[in-house]
Protein backbone atom coordinates (compact mmCIF):
# COMPACT_ATOMS: atom_id res chain seq x y z
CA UNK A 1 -35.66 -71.68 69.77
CA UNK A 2 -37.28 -74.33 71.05
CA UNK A 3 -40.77 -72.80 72.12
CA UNK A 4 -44.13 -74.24 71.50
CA UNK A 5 -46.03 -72.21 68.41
CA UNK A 6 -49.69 -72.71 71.00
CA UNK A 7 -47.32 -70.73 73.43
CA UNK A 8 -45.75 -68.22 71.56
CA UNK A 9 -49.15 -67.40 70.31
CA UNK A 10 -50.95 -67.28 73.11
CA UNK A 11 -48.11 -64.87 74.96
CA UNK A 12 -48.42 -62.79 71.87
CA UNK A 13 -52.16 -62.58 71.61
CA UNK A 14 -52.22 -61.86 75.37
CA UNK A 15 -49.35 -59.51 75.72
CA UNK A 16 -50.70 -57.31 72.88
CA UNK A 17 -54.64 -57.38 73.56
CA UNK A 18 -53.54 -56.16 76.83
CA UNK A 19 -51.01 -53.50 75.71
CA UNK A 20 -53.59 -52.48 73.00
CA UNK A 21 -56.53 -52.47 75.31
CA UNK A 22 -54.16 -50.03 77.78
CA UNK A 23 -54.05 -48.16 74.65
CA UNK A 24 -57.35 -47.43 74.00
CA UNK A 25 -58.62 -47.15 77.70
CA UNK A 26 -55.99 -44.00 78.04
CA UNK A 27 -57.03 -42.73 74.30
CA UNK A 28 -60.92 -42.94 75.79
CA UNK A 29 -59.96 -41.69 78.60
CA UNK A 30 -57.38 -38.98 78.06
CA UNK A 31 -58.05 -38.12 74.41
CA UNK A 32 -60.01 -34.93 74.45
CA UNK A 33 -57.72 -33.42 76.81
CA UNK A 34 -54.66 -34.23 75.01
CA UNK A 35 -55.98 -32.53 71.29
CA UNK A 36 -57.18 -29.64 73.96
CA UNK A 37 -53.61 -29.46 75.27
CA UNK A 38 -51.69 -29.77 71.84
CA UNK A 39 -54.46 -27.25 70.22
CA UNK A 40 -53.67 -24.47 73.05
CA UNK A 41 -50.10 -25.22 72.99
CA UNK A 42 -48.78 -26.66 69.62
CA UNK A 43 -45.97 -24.58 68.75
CA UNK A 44 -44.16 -25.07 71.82
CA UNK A 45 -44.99 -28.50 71.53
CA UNK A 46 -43.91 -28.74 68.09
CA UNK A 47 -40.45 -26.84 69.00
CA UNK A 48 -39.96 -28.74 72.27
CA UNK A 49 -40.00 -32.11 70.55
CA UNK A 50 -38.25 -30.77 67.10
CA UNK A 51 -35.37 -29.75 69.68
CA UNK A 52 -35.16 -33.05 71.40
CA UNK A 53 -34.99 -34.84 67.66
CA UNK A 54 -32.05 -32.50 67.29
CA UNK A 55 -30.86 -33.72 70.33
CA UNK A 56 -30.95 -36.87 69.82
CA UNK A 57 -29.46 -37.25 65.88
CA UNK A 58 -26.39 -35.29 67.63
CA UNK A 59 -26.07 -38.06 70.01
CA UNK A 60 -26.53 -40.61 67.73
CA UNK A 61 -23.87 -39.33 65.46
CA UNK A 62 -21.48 -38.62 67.64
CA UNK A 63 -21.97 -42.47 69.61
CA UNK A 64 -22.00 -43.82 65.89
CA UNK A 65 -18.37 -41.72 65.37
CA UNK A 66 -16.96 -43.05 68.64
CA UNK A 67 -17.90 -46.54 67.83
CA UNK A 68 -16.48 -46.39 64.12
CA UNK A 69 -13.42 -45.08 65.31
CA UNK A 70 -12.99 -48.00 67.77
């Protein structure tokens, strides 16, 4: 992979100050409603996302079967 280390560096710097600081505007931002929202509504929350783990381990099993089998 012929790529300039100054390059790469300077993509990767960039690429994740910029993610990062996307991050932390929407945390500042967003933050107090989101602990509101999951403090009101946690079990739900907690069985919603539980459910979609279940979800997707089935999924992943059964692709994972269908490959091996191939």
């Amino acid at each position: 992979m012929q790529y300039s280390r100054k390059k790469f560096l300077a993509a990767l710097v960039i690429g994740r100050g910029l993610r990062y600081s996307i991050d932390a505007g929407l945390g500042f931002r967003y933050g107090s409603h989101v602990l509101r929202f999951f403090s009101q509504y946690y079990k739900p929350a907690l069985a919603i996302l539980i459910g979609l783990a279940v979800i997707g381990a089935v999924l992943s099993l059964v692709q994972y079967l269908r490959y091996k089998k191939k």
